[in-house]
N, C-alpha and C. Protein backbone atom coordinates (compact mmCIF):
# COMPACT_ATOMS: atom_id res chain seq x y z
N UNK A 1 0.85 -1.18 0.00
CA UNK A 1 0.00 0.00 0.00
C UNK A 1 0.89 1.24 0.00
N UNK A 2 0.62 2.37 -0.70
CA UNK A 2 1.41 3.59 -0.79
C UNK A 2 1.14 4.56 0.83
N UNK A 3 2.24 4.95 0.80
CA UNK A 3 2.46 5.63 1.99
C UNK A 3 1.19 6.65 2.29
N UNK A 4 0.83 6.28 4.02
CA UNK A 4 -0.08 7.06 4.16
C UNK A 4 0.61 8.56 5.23
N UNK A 5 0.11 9.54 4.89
CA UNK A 5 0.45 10.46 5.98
C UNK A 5 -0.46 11.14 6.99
N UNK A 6 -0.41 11.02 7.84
CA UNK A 6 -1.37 12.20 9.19
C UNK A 6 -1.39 13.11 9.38
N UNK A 7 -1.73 13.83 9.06
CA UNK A 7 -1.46 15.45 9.47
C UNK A 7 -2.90 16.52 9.87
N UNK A 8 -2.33 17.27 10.81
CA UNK A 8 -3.50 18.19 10.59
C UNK A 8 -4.46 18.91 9.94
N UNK A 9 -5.71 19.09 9.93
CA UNK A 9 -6.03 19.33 8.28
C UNK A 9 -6.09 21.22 8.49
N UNK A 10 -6.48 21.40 7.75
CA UNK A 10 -6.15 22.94 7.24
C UNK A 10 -7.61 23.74 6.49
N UNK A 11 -7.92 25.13 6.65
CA UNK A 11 -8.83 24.89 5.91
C UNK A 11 -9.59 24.75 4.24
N UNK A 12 -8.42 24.46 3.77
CA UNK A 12 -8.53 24.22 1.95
C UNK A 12 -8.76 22.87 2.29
N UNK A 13 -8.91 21.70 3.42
CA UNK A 13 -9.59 20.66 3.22
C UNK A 13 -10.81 20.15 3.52
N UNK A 14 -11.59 21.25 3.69
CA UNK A 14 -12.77 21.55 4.51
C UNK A 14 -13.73 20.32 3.18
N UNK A 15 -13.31 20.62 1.83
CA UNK A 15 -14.39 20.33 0.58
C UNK A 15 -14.26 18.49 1.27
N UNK A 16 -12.69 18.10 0.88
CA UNK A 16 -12.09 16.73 0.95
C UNK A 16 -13.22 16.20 2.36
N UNK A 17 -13.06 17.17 3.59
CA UNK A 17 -13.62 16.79 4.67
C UNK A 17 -14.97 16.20 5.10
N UNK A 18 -16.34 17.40 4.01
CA UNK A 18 -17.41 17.01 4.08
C UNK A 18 -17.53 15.63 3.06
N UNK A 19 -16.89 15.65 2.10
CA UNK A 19 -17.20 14.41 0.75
C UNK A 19 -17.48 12.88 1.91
N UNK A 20 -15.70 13.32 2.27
CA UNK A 20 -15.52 12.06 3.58
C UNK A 20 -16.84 11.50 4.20
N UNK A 21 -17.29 12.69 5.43
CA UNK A 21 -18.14 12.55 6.30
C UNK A 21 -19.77 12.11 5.28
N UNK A 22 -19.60 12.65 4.53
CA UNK A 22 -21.17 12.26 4.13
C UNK A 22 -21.51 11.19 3.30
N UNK A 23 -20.30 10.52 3.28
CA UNK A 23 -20.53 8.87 2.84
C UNK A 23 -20.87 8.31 3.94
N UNK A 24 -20.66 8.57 5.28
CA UNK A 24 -21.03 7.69 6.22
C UNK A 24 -22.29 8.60 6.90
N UNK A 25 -23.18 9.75 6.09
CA UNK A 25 -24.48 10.67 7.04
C UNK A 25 -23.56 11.35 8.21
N UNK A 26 -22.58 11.62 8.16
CA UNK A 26 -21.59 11.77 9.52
C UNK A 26 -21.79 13.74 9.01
N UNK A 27 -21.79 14.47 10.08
CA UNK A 27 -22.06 16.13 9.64
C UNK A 27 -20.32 16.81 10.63
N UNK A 28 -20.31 17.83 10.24
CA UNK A 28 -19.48 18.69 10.54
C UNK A 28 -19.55 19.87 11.71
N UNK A 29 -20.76 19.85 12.04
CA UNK A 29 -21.59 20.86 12.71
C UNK A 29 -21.14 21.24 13.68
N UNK A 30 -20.62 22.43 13.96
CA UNK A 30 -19.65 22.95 15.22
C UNK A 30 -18.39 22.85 15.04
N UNK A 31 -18.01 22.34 14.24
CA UNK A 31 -16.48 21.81 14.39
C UNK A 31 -15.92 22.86 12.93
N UNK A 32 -14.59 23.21 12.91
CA UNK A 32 -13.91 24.16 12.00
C UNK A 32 -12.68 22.64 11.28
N UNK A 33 -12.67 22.98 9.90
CA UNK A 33 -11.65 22.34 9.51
C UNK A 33 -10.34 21.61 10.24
N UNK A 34 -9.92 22.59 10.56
CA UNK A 34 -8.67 22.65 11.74
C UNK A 34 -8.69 21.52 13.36
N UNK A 35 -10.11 21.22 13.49
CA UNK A 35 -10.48 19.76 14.41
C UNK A 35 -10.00 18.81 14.24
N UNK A 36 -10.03 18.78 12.94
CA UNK A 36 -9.48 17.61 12.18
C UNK A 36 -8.33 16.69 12.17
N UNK A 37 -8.15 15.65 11.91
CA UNK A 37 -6.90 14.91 11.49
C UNK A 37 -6.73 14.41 10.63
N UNK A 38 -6.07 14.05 9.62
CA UNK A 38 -6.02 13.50 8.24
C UNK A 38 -5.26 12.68 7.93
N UNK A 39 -5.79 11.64 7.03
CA UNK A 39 -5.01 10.77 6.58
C UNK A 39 -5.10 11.02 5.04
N UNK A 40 -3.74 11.09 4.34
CA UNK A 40 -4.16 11.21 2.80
C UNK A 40 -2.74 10.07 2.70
N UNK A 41 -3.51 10.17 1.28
CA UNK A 41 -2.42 8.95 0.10
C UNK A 41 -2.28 9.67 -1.06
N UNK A 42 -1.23 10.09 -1.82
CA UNK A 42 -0.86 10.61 -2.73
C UNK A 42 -1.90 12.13 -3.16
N UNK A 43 -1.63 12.65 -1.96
CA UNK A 43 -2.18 14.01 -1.73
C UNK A 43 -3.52 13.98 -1.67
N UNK A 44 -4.24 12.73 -1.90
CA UNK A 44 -5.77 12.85 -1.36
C UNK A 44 -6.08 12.25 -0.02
N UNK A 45 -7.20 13.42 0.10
CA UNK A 45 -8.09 12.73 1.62
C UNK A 45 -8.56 11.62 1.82
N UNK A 46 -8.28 10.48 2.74
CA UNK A 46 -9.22 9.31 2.72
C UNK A 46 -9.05 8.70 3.83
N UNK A 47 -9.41 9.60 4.99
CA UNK A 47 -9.61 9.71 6.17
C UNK A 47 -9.55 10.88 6.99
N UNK A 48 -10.22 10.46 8.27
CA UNK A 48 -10.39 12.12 8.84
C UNK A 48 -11.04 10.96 10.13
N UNK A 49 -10.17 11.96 11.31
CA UNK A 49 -11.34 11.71 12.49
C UNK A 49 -11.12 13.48 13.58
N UNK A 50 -11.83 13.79 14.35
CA UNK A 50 -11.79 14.93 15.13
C UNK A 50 -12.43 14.30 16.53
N UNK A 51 -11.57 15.07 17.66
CA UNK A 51 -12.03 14.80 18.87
C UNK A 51 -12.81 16.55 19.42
N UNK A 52 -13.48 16.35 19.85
CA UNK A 52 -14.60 17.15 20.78
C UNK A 52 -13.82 17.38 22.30
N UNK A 53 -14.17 18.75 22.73
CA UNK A 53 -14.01 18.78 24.33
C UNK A 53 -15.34 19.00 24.73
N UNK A 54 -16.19 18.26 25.77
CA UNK A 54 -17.68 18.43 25.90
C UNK A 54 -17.59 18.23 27.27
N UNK A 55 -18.67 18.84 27.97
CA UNK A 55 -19.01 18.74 29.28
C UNK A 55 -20.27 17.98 29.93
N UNK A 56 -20.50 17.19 30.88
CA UNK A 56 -21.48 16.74 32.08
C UNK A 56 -21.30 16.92 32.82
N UNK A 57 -22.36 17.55 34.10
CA UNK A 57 -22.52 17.73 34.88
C UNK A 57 -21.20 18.07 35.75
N UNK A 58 -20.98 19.08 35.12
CA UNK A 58 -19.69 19.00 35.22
C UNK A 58 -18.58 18.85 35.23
N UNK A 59 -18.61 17.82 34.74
CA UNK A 59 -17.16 16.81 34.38
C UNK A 59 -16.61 17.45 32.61
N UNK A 60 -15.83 17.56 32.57
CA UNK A 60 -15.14 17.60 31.22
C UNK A 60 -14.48 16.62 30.80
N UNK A 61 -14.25 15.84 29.57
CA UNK A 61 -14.21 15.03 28.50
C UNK A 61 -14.13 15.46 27.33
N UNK A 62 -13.12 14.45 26.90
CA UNK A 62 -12.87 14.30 25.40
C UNK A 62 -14.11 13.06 24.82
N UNK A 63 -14.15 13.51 23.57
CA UNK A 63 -15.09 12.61 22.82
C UNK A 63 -14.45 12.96 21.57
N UNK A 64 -14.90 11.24 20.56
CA UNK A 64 -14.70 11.52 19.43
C UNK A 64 -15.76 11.77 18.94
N UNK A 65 -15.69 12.81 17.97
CA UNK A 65 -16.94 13.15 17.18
C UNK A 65 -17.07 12.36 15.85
N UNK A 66 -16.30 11.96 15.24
CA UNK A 66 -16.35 11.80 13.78
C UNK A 66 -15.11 10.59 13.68
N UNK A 67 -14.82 9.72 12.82
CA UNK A 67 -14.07 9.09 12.42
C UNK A 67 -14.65 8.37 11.23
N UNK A 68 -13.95 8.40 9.93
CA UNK A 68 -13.84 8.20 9.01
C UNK A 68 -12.93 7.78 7.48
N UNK A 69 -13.53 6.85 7.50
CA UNK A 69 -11.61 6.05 6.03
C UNK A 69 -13.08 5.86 4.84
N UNK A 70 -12.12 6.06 3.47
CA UNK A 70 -12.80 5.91 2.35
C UNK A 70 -12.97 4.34 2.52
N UNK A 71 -14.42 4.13 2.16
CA UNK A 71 -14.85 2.68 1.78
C UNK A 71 -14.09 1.55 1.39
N UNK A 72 -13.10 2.23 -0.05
CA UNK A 72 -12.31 1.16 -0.54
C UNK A 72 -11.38 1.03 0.34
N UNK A 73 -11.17 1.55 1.53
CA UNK A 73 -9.40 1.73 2.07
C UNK A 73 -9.63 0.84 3.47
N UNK A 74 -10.96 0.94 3.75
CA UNK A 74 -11.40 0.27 5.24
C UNK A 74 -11.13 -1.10 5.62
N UNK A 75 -10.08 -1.22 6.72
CA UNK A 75 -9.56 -2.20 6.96
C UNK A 75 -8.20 -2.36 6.88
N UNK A 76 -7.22 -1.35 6.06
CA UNK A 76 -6.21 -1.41 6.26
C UNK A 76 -5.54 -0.29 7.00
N UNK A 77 -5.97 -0.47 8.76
CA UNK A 77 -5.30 0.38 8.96
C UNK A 77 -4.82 1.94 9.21
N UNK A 78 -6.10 2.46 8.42
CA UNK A 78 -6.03 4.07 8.66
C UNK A 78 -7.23 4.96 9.74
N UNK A 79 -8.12 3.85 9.79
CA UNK A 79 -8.65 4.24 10.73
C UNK A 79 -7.52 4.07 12.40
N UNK A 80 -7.18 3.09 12.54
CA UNK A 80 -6.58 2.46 13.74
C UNK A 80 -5.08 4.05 13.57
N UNK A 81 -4.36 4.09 12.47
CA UNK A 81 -3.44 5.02 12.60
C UNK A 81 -3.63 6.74 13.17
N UNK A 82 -5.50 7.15 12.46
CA UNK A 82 -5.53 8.43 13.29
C UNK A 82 -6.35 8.44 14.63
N UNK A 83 -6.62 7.28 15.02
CA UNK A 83 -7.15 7.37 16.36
C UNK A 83 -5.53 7.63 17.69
N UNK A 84 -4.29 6.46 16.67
CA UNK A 84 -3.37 6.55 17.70
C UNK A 84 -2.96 8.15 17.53
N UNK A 85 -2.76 8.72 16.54
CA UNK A 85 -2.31 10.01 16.50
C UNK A 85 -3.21 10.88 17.03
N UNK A 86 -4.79 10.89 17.23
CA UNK A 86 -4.80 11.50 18.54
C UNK A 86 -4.88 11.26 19.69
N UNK A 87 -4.73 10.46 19.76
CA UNK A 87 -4.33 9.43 21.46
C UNK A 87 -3.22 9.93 21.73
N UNK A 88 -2.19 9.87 21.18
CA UNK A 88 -0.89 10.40 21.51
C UNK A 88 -0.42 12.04 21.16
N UNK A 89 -1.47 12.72 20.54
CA UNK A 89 -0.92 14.06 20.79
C UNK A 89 -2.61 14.33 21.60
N UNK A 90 -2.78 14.51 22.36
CA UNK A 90 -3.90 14.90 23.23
C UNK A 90 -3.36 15.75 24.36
N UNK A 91 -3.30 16.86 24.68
CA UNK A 91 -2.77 17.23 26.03
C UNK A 91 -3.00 17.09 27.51
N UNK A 92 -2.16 16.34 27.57
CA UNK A 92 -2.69 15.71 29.33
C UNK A 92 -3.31 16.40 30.43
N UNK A 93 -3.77 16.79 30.93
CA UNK A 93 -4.83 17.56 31.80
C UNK A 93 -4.01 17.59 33.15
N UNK A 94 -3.62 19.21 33.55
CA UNK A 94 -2.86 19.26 34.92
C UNK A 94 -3.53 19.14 36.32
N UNK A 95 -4.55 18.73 36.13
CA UNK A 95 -5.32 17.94 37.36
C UNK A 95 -4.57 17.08 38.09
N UNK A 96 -4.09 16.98 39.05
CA UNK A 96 -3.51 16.14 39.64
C UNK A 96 -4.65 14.86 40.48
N UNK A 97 -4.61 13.78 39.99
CA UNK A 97 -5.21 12.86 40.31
C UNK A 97 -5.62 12.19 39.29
N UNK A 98 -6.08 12.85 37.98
CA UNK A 98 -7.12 12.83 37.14
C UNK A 98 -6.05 11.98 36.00
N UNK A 99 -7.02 11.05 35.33
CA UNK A 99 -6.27 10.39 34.40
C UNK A 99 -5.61 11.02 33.07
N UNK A 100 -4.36 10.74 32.77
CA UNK A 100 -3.47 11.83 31.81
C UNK A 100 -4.42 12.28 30.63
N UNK A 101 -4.81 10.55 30.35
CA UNK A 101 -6.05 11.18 29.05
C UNK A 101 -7.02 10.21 29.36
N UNK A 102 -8.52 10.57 28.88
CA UNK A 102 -9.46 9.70 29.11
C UNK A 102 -10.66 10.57 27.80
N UNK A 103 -11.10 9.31 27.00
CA UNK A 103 -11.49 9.73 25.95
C UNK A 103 -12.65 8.80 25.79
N UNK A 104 -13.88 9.60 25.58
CA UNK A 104 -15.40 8.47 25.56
C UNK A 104 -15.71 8.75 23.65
N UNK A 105 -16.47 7.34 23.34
CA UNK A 105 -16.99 7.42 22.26
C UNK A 105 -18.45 7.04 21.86
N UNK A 106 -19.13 7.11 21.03
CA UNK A 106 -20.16 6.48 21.22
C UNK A 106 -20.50 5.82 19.91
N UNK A 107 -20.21 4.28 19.64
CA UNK A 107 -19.76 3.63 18.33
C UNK A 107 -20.90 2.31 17.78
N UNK A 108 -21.26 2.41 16.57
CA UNK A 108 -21.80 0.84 16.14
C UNK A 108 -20.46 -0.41 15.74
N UNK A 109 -19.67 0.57 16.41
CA UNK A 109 -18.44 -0.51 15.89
C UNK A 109 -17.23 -0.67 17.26
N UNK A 110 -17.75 -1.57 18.13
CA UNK A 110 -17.27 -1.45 19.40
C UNK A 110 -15.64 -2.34 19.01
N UNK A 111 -15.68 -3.47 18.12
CA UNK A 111 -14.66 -3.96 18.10
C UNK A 111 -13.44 -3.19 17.58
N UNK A 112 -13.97 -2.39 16.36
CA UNK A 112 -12.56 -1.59 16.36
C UNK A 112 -11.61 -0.68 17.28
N UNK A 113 -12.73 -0.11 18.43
CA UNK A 113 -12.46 0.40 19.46
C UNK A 113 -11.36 0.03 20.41
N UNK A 114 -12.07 -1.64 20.57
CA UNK A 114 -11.64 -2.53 21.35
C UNK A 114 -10.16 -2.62 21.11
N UNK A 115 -10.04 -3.10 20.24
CA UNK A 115 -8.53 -3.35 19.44
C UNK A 115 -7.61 -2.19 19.87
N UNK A 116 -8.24 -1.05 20.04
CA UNK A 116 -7.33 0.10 20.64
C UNK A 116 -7.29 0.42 21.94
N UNK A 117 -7.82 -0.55 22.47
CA UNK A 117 -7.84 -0.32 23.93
C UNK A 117 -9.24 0.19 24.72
N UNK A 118 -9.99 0.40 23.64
CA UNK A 118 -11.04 1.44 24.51
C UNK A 118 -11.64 0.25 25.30
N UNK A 119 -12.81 0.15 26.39
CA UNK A 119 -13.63 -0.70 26.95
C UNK A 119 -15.00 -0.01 26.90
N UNK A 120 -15.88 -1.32 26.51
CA UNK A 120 -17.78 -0.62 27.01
C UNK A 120 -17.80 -0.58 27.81
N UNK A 121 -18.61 0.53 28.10
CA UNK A 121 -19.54 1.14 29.04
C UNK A 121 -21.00 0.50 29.53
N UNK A 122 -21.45 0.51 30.24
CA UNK A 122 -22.78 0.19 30.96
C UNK A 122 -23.84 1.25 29.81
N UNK A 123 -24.62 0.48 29.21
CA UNK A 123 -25.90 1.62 28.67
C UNK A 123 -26.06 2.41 29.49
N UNK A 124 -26.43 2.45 31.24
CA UNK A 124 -26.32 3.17 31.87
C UNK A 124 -25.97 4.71 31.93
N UNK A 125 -24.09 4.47 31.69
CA UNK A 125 -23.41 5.46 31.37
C UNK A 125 -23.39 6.35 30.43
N UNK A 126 -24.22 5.83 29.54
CA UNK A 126 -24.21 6.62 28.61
C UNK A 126 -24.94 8.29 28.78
N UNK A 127 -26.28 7.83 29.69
CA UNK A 127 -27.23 9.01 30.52
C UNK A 127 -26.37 10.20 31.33
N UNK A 128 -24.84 9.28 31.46
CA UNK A 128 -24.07 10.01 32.48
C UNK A 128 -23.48 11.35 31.74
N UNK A 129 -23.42 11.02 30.19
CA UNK A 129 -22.38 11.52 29.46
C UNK A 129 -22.98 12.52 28.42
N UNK A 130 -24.46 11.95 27.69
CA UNK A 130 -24.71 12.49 26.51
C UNK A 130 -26.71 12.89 27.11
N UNK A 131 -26.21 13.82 26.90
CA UNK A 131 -28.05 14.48 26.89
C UNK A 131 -28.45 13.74 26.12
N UNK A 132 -28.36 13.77 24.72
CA UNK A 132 -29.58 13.18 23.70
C UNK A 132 -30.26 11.67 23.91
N UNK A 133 -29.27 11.13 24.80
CA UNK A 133 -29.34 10.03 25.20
C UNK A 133 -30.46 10.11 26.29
N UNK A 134 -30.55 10.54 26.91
CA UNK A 134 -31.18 10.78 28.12
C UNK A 134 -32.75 11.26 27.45
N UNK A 135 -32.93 12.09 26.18
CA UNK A 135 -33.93 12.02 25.39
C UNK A 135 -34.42 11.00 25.07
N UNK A 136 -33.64 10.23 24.37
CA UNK A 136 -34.01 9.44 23.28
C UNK A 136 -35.09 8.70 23.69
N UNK A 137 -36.42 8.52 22.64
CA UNK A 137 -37.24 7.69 23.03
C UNK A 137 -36.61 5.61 22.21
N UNK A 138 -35.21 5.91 21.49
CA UNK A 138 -35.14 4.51 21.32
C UNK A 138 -33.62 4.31 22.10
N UNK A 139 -33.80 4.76 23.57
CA UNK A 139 -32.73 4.29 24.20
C UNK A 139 -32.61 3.18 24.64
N UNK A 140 -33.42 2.21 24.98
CA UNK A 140 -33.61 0.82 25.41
C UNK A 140 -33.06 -0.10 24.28
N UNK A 141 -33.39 0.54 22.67
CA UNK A 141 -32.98 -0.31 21.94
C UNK A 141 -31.67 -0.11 20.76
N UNK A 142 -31.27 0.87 21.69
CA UNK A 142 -30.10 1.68 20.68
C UNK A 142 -28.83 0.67 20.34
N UNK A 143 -28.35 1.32 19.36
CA UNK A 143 -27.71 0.33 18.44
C UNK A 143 -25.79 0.71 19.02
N UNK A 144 -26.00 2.13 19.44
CA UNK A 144 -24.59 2.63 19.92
C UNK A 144 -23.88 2.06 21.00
N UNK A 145 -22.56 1.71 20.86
CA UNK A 145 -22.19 1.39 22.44
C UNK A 145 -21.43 2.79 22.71
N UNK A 146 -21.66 2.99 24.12
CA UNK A 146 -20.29 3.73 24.76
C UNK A 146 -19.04 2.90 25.22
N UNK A 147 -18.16 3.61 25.21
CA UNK A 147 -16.50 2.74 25.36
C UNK A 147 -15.81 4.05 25.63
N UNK A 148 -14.77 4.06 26.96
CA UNK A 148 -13.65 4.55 27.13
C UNK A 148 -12.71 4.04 26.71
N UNK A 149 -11.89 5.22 27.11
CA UNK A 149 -10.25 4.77 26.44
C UNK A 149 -9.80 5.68 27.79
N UNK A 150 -8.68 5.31 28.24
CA UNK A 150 -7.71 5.75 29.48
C UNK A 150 -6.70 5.54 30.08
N UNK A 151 -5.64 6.60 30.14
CA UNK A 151 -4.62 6.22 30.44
C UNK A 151 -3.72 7.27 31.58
N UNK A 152 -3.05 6.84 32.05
CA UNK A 152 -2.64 7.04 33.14
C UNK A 152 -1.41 7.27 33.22
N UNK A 153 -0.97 8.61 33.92
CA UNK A 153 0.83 9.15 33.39
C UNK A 153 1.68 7.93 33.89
C-alpha cells in the first residue's frame, strides 16, 4: 500500500472533509476544519477523524466526534493510525489525580475500538455523558455502544 500520511487538516480541506463525512451521514456541525486529522495517500483525503471537548454535569471530557476512512481503504489500517495520532498528541490535563487522558466514544463498531484499547460502558453510562441520550425515546434499543479509552501518566 502507498504511503499514508497524518497530518492536521487545514482549511482548503474543509471540501475533501465534508465528501468524507457524508458517505457515512456523519455532519461537521460545530467543528472548524482545523479539528481535524487527516489521513491522505498521494495528496488525497481518505480519512479524517476529530475529537470534541464536551461537558457533564460537570465533568469535562474528550469525545470523538467523527471518524472516518474511504470505503475502498477500510480495513487497512487508517482508521486504527488516526485514532493513535490523537491518542498520543492529546494534552494531558494538569489535574492532579485525574487520568493523563481519558477519551469516551459512542460507536456501532465497538470492536474496532476494542482493538485500541477502549472498553464498554454500561448503557447506563451513557445518561451520564450524553443528553440526547437521556432524550431518546429509542434508548432501550439503541444500536450505539459507549467505550472509554484511558490512560494514566
Amino acid at each position: 500500500m502507498t504511503e499514508i500520511l497524518i497530518r492536521k487538516a487545514e482549511k482548503e480541506d474543509l471540501p475533501a472533509i465534508q465528501r468524507l463525512l457524508s458517505t457515512y451521514f456523519l455532519d461537521i456541525e460545530e467543528l472548524e476544519p482545523e479539528d481535524f486529522v487527516l489521513a491522505e495517500r498521494e495528496g488525497k483525503v481518505v480519512g479524517c477523524a476529530a475529537l470534541i471537548r464536551n461537558t457533564a454535569d460537570e465533568k469535562n471530557y474528550l469525545e470523538l466526534h467523527s471518524i472516518a476512512v474511504h470505503p475502498n481503504l477500510r480495513g487497512k489500517g487508517i482508521g486504527a493510525r488516526l485514532m493513535e495520532y490523537l491518542i498520543n498528541t492529546v494534552e494531558e490535563p494538569e489535574t492532579p489525580g485525574t487520568p493523563a487522558l481519558e477519551l469516551y466514544v459512542r460507536t456501532t463498531a465497538p470492536g474496532f475500538f476494542e482493538k485500541l484499547g477502549f472498553i464498554r460502558m454500561q448503557d447506563s453510562e451513557k445518561l451520564l455523558f450524553w443528553e440526547d441520550c437521556r432524550k431518546c425515546e429509542h434508548f432501550e434499543k439503541c444500536a450505539q455502544h459507549s467505550m472509554r479509552y484511558f490512560r494514566v501518566s
